[in-house]
C-alpha atoms as a PDB file:
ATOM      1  CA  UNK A   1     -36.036 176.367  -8.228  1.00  0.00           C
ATOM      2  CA  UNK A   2     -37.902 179.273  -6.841  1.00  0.00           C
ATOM      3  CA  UNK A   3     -38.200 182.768  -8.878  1.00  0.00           C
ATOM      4  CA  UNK A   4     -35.833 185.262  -8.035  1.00  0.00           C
ATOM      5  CA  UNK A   5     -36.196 189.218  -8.553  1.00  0.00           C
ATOM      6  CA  UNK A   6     -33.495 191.149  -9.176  1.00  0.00           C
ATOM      7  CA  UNK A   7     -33.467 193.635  -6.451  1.00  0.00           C
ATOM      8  CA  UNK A   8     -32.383 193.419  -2.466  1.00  0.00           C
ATOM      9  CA  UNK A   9     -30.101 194.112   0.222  1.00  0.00           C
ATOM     10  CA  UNK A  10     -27.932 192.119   3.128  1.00  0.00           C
ATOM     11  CA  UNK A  11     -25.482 192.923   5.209  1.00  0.00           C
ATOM     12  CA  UNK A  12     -23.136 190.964   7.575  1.00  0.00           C
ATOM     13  CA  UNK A  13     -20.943 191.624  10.113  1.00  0.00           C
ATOM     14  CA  UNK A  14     -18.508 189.450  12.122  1.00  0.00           C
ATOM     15  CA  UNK A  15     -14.794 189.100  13.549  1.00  0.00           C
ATOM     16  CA  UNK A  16     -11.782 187.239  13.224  1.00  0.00           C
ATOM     17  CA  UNK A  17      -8.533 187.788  15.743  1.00  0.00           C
ATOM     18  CA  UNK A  18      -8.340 191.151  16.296  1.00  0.00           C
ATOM     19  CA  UNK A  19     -10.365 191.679  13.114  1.00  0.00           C
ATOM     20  CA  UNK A  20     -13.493 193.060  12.386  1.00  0.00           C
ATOM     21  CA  UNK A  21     -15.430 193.228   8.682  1.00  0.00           C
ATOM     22  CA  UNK A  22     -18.554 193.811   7.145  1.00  0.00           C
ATOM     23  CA  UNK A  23     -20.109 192.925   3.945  1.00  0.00           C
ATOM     24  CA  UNK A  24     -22.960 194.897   2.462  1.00  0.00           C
ATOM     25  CA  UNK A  25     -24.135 193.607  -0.768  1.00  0.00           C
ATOM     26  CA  UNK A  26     -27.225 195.307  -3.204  1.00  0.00           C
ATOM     27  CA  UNK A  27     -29.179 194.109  -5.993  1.00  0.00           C
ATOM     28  CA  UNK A  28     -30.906 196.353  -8.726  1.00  0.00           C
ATOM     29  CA  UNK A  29     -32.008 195.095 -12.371  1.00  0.00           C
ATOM     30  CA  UNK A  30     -29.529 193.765 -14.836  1.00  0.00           C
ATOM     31  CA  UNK A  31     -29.683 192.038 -18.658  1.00  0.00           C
ATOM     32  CA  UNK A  32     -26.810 189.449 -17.134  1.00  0.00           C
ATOM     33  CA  UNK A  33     -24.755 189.158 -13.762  1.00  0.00           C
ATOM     34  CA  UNK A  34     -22.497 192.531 -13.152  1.00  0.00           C
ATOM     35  CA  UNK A  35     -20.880 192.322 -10.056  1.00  0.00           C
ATOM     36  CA  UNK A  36     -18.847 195.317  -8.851  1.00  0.00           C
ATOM     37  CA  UNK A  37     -16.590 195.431  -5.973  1.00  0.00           C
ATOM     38  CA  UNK A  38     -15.417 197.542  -2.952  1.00  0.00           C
ATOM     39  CA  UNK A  39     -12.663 196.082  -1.042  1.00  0.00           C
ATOM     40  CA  UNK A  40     -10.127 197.775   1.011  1.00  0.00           C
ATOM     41  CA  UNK A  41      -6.776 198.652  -0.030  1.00  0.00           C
ATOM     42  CA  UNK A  42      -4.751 195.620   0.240  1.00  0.00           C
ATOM     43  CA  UNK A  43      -7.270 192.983  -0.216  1.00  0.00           C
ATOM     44  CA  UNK A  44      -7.789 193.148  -3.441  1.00  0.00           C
ATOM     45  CA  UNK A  45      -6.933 189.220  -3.785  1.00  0.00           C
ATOM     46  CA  UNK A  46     -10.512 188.714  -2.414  1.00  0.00           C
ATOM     47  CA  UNK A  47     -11.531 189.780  -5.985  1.00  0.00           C
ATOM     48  CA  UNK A  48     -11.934 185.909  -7.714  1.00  0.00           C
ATOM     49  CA  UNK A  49     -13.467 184.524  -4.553  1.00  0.00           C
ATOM     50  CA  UNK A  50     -16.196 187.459  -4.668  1.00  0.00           C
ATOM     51  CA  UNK A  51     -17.218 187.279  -8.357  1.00  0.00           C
ATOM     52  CA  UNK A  52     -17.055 183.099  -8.226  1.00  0.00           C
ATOM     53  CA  UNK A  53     -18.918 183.068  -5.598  1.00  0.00           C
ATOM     54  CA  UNK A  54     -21.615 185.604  -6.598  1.00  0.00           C
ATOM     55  CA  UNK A  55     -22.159 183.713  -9.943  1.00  0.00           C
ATOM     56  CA  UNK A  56     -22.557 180.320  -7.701  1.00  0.00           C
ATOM     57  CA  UNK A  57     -25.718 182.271  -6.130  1.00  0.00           C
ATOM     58  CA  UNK A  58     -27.363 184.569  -9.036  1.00  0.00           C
ATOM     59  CA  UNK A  59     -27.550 184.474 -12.848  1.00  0.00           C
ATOM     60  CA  UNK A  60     -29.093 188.426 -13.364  1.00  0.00           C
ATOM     61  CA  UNK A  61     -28.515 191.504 -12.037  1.00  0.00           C
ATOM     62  CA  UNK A  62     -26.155 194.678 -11.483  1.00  0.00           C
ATOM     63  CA  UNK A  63     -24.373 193.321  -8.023  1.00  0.00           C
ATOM     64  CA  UNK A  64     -22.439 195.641  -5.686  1.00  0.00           C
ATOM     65  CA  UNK A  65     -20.441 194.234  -2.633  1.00  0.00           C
ATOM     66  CA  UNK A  66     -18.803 196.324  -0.692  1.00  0.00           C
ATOM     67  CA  UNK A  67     -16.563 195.011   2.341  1.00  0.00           C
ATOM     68  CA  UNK A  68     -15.327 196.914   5.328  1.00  0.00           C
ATOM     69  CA  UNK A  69     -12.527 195.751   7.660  1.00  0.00           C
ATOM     70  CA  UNK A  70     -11.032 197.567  10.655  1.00  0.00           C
ATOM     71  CA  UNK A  71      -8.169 196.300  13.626  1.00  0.00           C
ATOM     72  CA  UNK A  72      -8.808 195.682  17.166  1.00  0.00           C
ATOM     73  CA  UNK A  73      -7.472 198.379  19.541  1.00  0.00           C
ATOM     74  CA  UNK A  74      -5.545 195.883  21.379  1.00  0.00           C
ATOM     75  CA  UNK A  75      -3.852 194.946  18.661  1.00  0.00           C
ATOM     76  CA  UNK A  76      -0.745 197.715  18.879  1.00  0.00           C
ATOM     77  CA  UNK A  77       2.491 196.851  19.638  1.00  0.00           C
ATOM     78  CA  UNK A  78       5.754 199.302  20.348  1.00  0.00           C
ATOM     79  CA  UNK A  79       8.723 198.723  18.205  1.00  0.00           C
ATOM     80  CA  UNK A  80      11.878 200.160  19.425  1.00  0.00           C
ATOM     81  CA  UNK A  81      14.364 200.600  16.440  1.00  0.00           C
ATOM     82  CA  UNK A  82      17.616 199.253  17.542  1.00  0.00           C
ATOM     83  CA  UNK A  83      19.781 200.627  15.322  1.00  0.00           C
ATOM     84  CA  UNK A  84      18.443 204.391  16.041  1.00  0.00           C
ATOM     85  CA  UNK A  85      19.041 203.756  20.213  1.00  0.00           C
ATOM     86  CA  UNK A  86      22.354 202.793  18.820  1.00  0.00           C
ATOM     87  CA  UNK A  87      23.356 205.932  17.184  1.00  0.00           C
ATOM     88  CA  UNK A  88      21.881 207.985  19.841  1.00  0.00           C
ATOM     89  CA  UNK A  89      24.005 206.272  22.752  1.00  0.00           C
ATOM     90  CA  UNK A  90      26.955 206.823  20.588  1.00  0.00           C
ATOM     91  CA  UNK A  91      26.610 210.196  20.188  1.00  0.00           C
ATOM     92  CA  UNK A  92      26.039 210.633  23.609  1.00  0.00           C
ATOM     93  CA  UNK A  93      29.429 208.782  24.244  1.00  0.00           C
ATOM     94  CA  UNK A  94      31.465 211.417  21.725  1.00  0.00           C
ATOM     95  CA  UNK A  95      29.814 214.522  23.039  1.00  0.00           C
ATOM     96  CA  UNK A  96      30.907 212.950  26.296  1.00  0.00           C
ATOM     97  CA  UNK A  97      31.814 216.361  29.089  1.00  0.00           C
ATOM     98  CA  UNK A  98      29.294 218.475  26.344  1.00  0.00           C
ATOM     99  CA  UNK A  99      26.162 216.712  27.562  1.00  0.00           C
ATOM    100  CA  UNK A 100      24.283 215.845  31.208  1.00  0.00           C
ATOM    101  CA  UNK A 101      25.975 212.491  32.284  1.00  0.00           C
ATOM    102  CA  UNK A 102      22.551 211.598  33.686  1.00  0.00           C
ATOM    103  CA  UNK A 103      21.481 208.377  32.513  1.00  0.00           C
ATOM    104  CA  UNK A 104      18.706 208.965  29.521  1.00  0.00           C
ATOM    105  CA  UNK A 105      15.229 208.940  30.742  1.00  0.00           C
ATOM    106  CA  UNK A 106      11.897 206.827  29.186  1.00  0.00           C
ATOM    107  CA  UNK A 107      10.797 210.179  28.050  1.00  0.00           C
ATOM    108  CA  UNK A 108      13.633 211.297  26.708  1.00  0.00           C
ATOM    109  CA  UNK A 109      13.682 208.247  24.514  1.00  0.00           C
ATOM    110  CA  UNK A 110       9.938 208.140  23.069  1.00  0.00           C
ATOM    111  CA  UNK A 111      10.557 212.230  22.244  1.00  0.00           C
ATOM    112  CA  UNK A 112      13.415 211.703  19.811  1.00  0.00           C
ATOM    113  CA  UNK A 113      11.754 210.316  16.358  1.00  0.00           C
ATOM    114  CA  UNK A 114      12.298 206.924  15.377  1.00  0.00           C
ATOM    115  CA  UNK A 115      13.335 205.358  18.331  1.00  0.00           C
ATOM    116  CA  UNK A 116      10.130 203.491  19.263  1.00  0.00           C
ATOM    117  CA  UNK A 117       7.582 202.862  16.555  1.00  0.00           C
ATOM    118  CA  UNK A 118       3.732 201.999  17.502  1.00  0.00           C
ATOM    119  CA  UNK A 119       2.122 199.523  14.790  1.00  0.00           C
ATOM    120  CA  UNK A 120       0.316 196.504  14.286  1.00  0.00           C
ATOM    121  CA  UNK A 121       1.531 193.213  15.035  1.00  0.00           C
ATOM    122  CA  UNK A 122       2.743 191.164  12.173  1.00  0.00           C
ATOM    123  CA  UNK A 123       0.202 187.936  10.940  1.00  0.00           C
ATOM    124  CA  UNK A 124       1.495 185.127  10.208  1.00  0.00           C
ATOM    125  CA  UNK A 125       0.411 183.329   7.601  1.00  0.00           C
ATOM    126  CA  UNK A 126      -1.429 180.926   9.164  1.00  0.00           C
ATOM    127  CA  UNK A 127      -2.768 183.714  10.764  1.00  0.00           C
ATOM    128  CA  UNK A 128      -4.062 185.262   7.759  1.00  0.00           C
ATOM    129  CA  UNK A 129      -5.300 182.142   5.998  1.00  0.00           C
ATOM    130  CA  UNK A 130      -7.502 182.280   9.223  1.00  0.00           C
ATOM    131  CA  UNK A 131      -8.657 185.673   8.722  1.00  0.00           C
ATOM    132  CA  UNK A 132      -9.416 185.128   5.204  1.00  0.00           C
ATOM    133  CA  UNK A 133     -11.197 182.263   5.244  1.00  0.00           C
ATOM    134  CA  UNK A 134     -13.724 183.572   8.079  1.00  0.00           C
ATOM    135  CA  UNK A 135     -13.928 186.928   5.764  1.00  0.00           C
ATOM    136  CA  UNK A 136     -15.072 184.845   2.743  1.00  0.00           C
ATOM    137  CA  UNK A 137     -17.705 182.691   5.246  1.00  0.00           C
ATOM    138  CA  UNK A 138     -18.891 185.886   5.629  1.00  0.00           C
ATOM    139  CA  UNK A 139     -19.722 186.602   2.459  1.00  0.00           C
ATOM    140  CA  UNK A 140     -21.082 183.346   1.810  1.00  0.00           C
ATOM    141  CA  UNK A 141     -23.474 183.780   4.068  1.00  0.00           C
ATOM    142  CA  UNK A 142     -24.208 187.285   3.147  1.00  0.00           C
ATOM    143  CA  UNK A 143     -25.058 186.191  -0.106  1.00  0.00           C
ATOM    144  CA  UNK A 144     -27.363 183.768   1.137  1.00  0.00           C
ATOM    145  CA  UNK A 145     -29.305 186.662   2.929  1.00  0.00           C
ATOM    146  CA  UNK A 146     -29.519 188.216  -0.026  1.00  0.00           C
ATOM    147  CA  UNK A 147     -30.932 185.532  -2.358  1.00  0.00           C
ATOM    148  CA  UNK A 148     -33.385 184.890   0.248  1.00  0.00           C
ATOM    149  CA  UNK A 149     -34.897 188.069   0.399  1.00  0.00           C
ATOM    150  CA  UNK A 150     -34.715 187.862  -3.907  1.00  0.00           C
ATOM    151  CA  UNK A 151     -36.499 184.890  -3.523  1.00  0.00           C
ATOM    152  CA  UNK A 152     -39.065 186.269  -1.344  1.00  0.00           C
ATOM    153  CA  UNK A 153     -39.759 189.050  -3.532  1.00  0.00           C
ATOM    154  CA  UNK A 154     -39.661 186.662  -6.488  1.00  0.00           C
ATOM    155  CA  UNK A 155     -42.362 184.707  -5.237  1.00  0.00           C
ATOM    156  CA  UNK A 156     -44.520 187.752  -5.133  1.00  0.00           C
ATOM    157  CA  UNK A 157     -43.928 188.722  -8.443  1.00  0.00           C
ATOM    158  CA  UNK A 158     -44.846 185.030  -9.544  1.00  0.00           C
ATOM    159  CA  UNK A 159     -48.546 185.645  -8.122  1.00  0.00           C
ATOM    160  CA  UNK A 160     -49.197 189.044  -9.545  1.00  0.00           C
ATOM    161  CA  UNK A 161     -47.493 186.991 -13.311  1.00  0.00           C
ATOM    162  CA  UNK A 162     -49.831 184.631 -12.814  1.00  0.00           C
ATOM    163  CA  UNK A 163     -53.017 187.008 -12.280  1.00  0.00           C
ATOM    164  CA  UNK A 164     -51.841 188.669 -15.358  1.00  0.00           C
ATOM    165  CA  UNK A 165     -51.738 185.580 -17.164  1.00  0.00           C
ATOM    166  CA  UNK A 166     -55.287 184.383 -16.035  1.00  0.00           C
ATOM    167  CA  UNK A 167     -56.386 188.035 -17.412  1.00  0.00           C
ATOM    168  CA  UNK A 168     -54.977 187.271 -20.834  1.00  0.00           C
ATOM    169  CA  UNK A 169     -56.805 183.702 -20.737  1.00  0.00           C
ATOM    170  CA  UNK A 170     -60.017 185.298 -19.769  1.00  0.00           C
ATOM    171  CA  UNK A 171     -59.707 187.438 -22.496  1.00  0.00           C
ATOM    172  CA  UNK A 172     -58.517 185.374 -25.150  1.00  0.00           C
ATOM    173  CA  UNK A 173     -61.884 183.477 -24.167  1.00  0.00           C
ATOM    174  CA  UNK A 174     -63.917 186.035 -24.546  1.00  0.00           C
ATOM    175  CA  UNK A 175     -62.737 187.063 -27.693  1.00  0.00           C
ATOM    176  CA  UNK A 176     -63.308 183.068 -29.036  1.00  0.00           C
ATOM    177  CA  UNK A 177     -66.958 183.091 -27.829  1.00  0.00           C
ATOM    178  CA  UNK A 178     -67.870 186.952 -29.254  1.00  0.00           C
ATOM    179  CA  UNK A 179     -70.946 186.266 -31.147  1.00  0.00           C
ATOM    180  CA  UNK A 180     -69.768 188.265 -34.003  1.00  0.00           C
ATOM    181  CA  UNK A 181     -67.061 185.363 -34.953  1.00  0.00           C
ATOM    182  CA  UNK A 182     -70.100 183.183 -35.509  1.00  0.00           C
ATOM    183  CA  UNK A 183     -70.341 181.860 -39.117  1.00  0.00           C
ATOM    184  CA  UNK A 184     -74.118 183.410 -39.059  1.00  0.00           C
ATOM    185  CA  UNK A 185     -72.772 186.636 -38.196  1.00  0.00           C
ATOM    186  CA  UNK A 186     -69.785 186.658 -40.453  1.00  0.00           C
ATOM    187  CA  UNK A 187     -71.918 185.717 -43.460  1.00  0.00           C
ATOM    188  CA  UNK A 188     -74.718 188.495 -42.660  1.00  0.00           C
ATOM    189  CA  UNK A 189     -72.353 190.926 -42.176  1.00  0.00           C
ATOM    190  CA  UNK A 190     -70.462 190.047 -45.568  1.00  0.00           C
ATOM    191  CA  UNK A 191     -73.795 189.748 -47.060  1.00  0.00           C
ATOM    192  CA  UNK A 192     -74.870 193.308 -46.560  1.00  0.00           C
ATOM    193  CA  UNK A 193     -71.462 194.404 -47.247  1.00  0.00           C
ATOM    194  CA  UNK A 194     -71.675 192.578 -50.974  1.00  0.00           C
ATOM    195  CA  UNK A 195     -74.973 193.941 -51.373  1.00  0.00           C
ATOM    196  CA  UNK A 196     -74.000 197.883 -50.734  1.00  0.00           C
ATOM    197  CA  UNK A 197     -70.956 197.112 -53.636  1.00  0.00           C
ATOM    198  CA  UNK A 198     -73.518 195.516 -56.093  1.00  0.00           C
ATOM    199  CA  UNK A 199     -76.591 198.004 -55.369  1.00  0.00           C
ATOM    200  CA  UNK A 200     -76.584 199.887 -58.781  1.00  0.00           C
ATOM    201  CA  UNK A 201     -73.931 198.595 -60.576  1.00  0.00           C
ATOM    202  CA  UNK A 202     -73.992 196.029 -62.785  1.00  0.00           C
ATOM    203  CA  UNK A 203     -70.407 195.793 -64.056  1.00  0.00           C
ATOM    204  CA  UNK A 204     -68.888 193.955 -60.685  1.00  0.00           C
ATOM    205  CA  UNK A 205     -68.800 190.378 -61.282  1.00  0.00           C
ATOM    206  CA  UNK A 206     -70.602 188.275 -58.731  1.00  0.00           C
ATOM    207  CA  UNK A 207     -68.249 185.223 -59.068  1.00  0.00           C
ATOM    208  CA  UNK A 208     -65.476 187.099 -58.408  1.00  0.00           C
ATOM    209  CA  UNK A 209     -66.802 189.554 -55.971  1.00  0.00           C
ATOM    210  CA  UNK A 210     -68.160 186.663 -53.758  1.00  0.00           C
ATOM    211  CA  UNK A 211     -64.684 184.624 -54.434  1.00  0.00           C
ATOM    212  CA  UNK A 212     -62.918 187.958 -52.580  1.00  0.00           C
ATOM    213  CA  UNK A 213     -65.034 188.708 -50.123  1.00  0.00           C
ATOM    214  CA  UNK A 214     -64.082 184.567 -49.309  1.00  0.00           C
ATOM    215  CA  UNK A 215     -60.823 185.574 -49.059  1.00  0.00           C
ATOM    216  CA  UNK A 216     -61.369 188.616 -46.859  1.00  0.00           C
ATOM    217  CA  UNK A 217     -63.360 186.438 -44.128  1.00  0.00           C
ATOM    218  CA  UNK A 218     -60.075 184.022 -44.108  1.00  0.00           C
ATOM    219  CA  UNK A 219     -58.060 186.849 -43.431  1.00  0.00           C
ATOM    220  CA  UNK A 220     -60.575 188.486 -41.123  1.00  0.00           C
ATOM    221  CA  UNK A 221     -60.765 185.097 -39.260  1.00  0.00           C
ATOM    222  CA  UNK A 222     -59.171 185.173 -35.613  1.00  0.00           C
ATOM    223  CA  UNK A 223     -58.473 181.509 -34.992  1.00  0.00           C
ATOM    224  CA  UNK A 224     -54.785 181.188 -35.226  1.00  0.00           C
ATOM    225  CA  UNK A 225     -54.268 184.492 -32.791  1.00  0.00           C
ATOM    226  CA  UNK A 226     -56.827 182.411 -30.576  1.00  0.00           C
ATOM    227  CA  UNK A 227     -54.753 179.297 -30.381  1.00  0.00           C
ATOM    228  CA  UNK A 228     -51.227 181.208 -30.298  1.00  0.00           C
ATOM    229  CA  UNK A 229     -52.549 182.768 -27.094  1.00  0.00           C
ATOM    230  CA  UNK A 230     -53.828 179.495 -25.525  1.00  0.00           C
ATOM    231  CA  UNK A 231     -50.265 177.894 -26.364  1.00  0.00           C
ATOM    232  CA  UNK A 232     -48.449 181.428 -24.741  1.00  0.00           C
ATOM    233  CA  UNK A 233     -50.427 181.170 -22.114  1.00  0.00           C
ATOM    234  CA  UNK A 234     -49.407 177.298 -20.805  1.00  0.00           C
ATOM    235  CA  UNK A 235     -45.792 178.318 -21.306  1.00  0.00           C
ATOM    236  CA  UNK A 236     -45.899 181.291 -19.412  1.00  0.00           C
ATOM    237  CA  UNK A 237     -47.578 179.296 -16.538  1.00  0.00           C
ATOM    238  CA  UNK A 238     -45.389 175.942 -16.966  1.00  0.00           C
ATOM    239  CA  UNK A 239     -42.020 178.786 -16.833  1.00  0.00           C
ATOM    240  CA  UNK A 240     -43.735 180.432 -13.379  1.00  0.00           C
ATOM    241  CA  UNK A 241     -44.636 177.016 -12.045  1.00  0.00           C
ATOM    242  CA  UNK A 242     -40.709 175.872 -12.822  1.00  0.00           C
ATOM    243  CA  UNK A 243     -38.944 178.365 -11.376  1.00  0.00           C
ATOM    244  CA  UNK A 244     -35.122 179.613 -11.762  1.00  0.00           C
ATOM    245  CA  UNK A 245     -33.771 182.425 -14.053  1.00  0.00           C
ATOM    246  CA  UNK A 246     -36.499 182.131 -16.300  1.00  0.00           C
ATOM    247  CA  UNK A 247     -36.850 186.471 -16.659  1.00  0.00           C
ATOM    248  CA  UNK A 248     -35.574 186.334 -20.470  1.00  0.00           C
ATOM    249  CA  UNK A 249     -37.843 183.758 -21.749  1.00  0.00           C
ATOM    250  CA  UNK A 250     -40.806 185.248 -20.016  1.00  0.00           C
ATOM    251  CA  UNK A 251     -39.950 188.614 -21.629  1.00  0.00           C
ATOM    252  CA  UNK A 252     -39.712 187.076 -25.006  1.00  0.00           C
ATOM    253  CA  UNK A 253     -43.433 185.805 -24.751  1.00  0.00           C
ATOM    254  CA  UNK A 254     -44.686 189.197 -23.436  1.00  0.00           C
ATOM    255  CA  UNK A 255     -43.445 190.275 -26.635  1.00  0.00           C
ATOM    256  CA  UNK A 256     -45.159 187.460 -28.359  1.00  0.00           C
ATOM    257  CA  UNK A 257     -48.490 188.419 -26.666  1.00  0.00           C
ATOM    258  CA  UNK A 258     -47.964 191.522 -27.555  1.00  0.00           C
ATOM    259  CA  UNK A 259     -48.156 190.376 -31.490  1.00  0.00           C
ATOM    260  CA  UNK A 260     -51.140 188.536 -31.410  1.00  0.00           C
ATOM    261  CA  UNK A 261     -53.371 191.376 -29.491  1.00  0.00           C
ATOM    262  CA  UNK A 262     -51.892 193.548 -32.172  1.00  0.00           C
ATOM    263  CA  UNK A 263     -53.218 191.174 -34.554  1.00  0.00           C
ATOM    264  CA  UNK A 264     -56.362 191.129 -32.757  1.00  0.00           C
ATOM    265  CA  UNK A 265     -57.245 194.691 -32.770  1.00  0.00           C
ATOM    266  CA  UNK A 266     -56.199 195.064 -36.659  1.00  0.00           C
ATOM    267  CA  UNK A 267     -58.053 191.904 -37.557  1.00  0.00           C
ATOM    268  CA  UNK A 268     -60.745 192.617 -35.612  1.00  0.00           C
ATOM    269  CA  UNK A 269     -64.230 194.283 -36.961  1.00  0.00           C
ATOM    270  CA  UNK A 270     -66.518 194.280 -33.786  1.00  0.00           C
ATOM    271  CA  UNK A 271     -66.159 196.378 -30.726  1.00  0.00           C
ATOM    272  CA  UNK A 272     -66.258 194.208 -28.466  1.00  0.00           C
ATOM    273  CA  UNK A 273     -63.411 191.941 -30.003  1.00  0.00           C
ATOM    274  CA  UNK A 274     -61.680 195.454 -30.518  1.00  0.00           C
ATOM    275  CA  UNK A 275     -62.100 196.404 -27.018  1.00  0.00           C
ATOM    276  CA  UNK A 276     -60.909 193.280 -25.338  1.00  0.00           C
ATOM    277  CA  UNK A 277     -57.841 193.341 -27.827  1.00  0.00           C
ATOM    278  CA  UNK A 278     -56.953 197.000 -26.155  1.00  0.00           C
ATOM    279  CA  UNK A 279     -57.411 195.218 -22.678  1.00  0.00           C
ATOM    280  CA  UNK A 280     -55.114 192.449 -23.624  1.00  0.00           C
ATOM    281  CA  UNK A 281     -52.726 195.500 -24.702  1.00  0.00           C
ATOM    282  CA  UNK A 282     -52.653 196.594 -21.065  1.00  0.00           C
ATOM    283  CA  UNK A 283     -52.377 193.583 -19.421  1.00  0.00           C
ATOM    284  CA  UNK A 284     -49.659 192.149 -21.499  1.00  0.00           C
ATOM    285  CA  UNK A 285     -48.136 195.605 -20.529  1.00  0.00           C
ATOM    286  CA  UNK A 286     -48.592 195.271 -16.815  1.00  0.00           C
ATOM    287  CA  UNK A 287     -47.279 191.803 -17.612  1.00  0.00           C
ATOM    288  CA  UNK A 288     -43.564 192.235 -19.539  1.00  0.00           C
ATOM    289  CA  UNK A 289     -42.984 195.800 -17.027  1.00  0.00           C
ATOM    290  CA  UNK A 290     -43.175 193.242 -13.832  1.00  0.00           C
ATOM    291  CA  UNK A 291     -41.112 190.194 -15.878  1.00  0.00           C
ATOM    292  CA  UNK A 292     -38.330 193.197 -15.888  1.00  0.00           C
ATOM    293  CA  UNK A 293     -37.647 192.353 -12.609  1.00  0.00           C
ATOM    294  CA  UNK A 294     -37.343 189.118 -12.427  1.00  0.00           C
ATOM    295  CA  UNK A 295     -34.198 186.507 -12.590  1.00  0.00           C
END
């Protein structure tokens, strides 16, 4: 499955009868899915259908669909209320001499309230099944648009993931090959730090002394960091190369990156192991801030 970010935008309009709609749909950064909805007044049954449908297409993000529908023009009709026309002809009747025996003219009639009504026809329910159904399409497809364009911008963030993560290989090497994590270098550096602790005292005693400073070059020792980043590294890439909602586990190795450079830099006693460990600290940065956005 490809990588998806989190952010985007789609819109799409059609018609159905006398019908017209429009769905616009954005997509911002999210821990899960949150879909929120705008529908009209009245078609709140569309509510299910929007968030089942939504969750078919996206696993993360804050989701807002909004959805706009208006009537055709043509689609009026006049009503005349019968039983009003009735009362008024009747009253016209009693009044009988009182009032212009004239018969009543068309003007006369749409003047007095209530005797013809202007509204929309009726649907049937067929009718609105119809409607419905091309109003949901609609959606459908609007979704689509919009996990396209995620997609798109998901790819993108997949290259500049992987650049990061080459960084943090290149690094990690360069840290392995330092020539001050040489055993010549480690012992010549312990050696002159043993002989500044023995020079003029005669107290300290060598077995032990030497048995610590041992221990001290175990701890000091960077080759479990090393490997922990070489295994980070080929799950980050195998997650990128898969695909999908992978965001979450690709933020939990950031963080895990993030422990071993800290390790790195406290473990380290050369400056140029202590230098690339800061690097690695910005890169693994750069790394989990662009991971925010993805899927």
């Amino acid at each position: 499955m490809p990588l998806q970010s989190m952010t985007g935008f789609a819109r799409r309009e059609g018609s159905s009868g006398r019908h017209r709609w429009a769905w616009e749909l954005r997509s911002v950064n999210g821990k899960g899915l949150d879909v929120r909805l705008r529908l009209p007044q009245g078609l709140e049954r569309f509510e299910p259908d929007c968030r089942r449908l939504a969750s078919e297409y996206f696993a993360r993000g804050n989701l807002q669909i909004g959805l706009n529908v208006s009537g055709g023009e043509a689609g009026v009709e006049a009503v005349v209320n019968q039983a009003a026309l009735s009362a008024v002809l009747r009253l016209r009747e009693q009044l009988g001499d009182l009032v212009d025996p004239a018969p009543l003219k068309f003007d006369t009639l749409l003047s007095i309230r209530g005797i013809v009504d202007f509204r929309e026809p009726e649907e049937s329910e067929s009718e609105r099944a119809a409607r419905d159904a091309d109003i949901l399409s609609g959606l459908a497809l609007a979704l689509g648009d919009l996990r396209s364009m995620r997609e798109e911008e998901g790819a993108a963030l997949g290259q500049i993931l992987l650049a990061h993560v080459d960084r943090v290989e290149q690094l990690t090497a360069g840290v392995e090959s330092d020539p001050s994590r040489s055993p010549s270098a480690i012992a010549e550096r312990l050696a002159q730090q043993v002989a500044l602790l023995m020079e003029g005292v005669s107290s300290l005693d060598r077995e032990r002394l030497h048995a610590e400073v041992a221990l001290l070059a175990t701890k000091a020792d960077l080759r479990e960091e090393i490997d922990r980043l070489g295994s980070h590294v080929a799950a980050a890439r195998d997650l990128l190369a898969k695909g999908g909602p992978v965001g979450r586990k690709l933020d939990f190795l950031a963080q895990e990156f993030n422990r071993e450079s800290n390790t790195i830099c406290s473990k380290s006693n050369a400056a140029a192991v202590s230098a690339a460990g800061i690097e690695l600290k910005v890169v693994i940065d750069q790394f989990r801030e662009q991971v925010q956005n993805l899927e």
